[in-house]
Protein backbone atom coordinates (compact mmCIF):
# COMPACT_ATOMS: atom_id res chain seq x y z
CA UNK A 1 0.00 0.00 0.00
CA UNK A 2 2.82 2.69 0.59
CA UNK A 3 5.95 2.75 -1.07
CA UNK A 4 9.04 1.37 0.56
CA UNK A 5 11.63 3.09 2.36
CA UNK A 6 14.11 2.48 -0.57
CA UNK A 7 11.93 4.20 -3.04
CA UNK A 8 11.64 7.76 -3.27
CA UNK A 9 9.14 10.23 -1.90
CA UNK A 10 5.21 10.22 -3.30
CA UNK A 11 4.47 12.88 -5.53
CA UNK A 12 2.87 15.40 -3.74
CA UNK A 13 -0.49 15.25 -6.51
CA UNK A 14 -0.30 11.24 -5.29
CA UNK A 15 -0.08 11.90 -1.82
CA UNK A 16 -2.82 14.44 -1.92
CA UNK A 17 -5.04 11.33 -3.73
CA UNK A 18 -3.86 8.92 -0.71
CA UNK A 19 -5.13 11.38 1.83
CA UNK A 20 -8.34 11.70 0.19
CA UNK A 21 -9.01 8.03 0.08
CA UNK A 22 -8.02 7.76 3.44
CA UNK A 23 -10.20 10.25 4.68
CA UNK A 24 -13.11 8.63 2.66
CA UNK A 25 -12.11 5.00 4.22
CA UNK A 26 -12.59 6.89 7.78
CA UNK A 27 -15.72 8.53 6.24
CA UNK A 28 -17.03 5.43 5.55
CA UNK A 29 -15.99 3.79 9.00
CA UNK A 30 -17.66 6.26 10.86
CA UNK A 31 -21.03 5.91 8.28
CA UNK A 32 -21.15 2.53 9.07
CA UNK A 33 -21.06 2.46 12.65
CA UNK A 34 -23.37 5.46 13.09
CA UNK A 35 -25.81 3.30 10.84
CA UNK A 36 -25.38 0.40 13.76
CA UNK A 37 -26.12 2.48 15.94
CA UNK A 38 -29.16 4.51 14.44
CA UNK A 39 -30.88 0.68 13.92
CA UNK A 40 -30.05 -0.41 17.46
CA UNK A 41 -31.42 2.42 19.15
CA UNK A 42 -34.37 2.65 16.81
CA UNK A 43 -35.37 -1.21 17.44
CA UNK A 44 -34.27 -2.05 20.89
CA UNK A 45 -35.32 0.94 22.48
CA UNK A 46 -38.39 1.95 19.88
CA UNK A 47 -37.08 5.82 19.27
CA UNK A 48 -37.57 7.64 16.02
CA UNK A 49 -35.19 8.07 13.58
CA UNK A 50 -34.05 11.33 14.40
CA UNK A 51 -33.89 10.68 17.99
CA UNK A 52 -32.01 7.40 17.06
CA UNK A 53 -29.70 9.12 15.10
CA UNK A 54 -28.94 11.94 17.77
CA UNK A 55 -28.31 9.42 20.25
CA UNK A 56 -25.80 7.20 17.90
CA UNK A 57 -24.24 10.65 16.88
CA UNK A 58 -23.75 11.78 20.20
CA UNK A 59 -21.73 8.83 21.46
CA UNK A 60 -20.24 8.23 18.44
CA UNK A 61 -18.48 11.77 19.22
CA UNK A 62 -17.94 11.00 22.78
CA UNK A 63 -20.59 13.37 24.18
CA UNK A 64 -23.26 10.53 25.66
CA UNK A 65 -26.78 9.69 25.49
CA UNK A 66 -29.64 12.44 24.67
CA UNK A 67 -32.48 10.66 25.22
CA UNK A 68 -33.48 8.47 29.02
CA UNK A 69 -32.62 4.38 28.19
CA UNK A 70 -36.41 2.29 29.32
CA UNK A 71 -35.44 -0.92 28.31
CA UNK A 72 -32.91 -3.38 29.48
CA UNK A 73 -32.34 -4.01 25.59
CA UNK A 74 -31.47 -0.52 25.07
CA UNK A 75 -29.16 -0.05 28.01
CA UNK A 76 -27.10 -2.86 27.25
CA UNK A 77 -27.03 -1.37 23.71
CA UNK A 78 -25.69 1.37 24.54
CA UNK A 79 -22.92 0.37 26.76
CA UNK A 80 -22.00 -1.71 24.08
CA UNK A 81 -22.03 0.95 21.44
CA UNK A 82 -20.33 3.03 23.43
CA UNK A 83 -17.21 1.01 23.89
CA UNK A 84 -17.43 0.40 19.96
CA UNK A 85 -17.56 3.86 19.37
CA UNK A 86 -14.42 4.54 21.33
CA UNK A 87 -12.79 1.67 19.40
CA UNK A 88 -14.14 3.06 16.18
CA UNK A 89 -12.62 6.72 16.84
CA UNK A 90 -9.37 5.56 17.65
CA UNK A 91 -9.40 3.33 13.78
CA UNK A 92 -10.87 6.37 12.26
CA UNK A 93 -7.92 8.57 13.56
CA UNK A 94 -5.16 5.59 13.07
CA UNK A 95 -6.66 5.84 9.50
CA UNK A 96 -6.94 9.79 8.49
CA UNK A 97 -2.94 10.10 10.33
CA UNK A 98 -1.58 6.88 8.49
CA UNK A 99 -0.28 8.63 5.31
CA UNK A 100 1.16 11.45 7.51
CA UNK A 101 2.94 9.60 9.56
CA UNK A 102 4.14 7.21 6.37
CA UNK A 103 5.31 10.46 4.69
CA UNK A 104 6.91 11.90 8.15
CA UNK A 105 8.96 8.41 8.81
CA UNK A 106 9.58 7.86 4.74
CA UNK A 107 11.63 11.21 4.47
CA UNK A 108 12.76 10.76 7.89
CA UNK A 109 14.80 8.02 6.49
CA UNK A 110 15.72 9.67 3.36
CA UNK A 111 17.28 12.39 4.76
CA UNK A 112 19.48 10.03 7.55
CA UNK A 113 20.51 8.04 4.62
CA UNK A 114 19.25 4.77 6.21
């Protein structure tokens, strides 16, 4: 997927295109798992779809439940989709920084000569 150390430094017009397909792959990450959570609040604990996707939004960014949990269903839901969310923020940021941190180590070792 990225060059080797040997070979020399990405274009910058290539790089750019990396970043952008990284940020979509996060895009879509995060897409994914706020549509998991939109359909597990919406079934288990019978909100609408806007209040589903408020709720799945809101711990998917860390802030925490809007609306009061009823059902037993629900609350376990939502302990559950809040540690996935957590897990899902730190992939989304591993995958957004990847080619940054590629291009930071990859000259890195072009300039020391290693």
């Amino acid at each position: 997927m990225f060059e080797h150390k040997k070979e020399p430094l990405l274009p910058r017009r290539k790089y750019v295109r990396r970043v952008a397909r990284h940020g979509l792959f996060a895009f879509v990450i995060i897409g994914v798992s706020l549509g998991i959570g939109i359909e597990g609040y919406h079934v288990l604990e019978g909100l609408s779809w806007i209040d589903s996707t408020v709720n799945a939004a809101m711990i998917l960014g860390g802030m925490g439940p809007v609306n009061t949990l009823h059902t037993t269903a629900g609350k376990l839901f939502a302990s559950f989709y809040a540690l996935f969310s957590g897990i899902v923020f730190l992939v989304a940021v591993g995958v957004l920084l990847a080619p940054a941190f590629h291009r930071f180590l990859h000259k890195f070792h072009m300039e020391s000569g290693r």
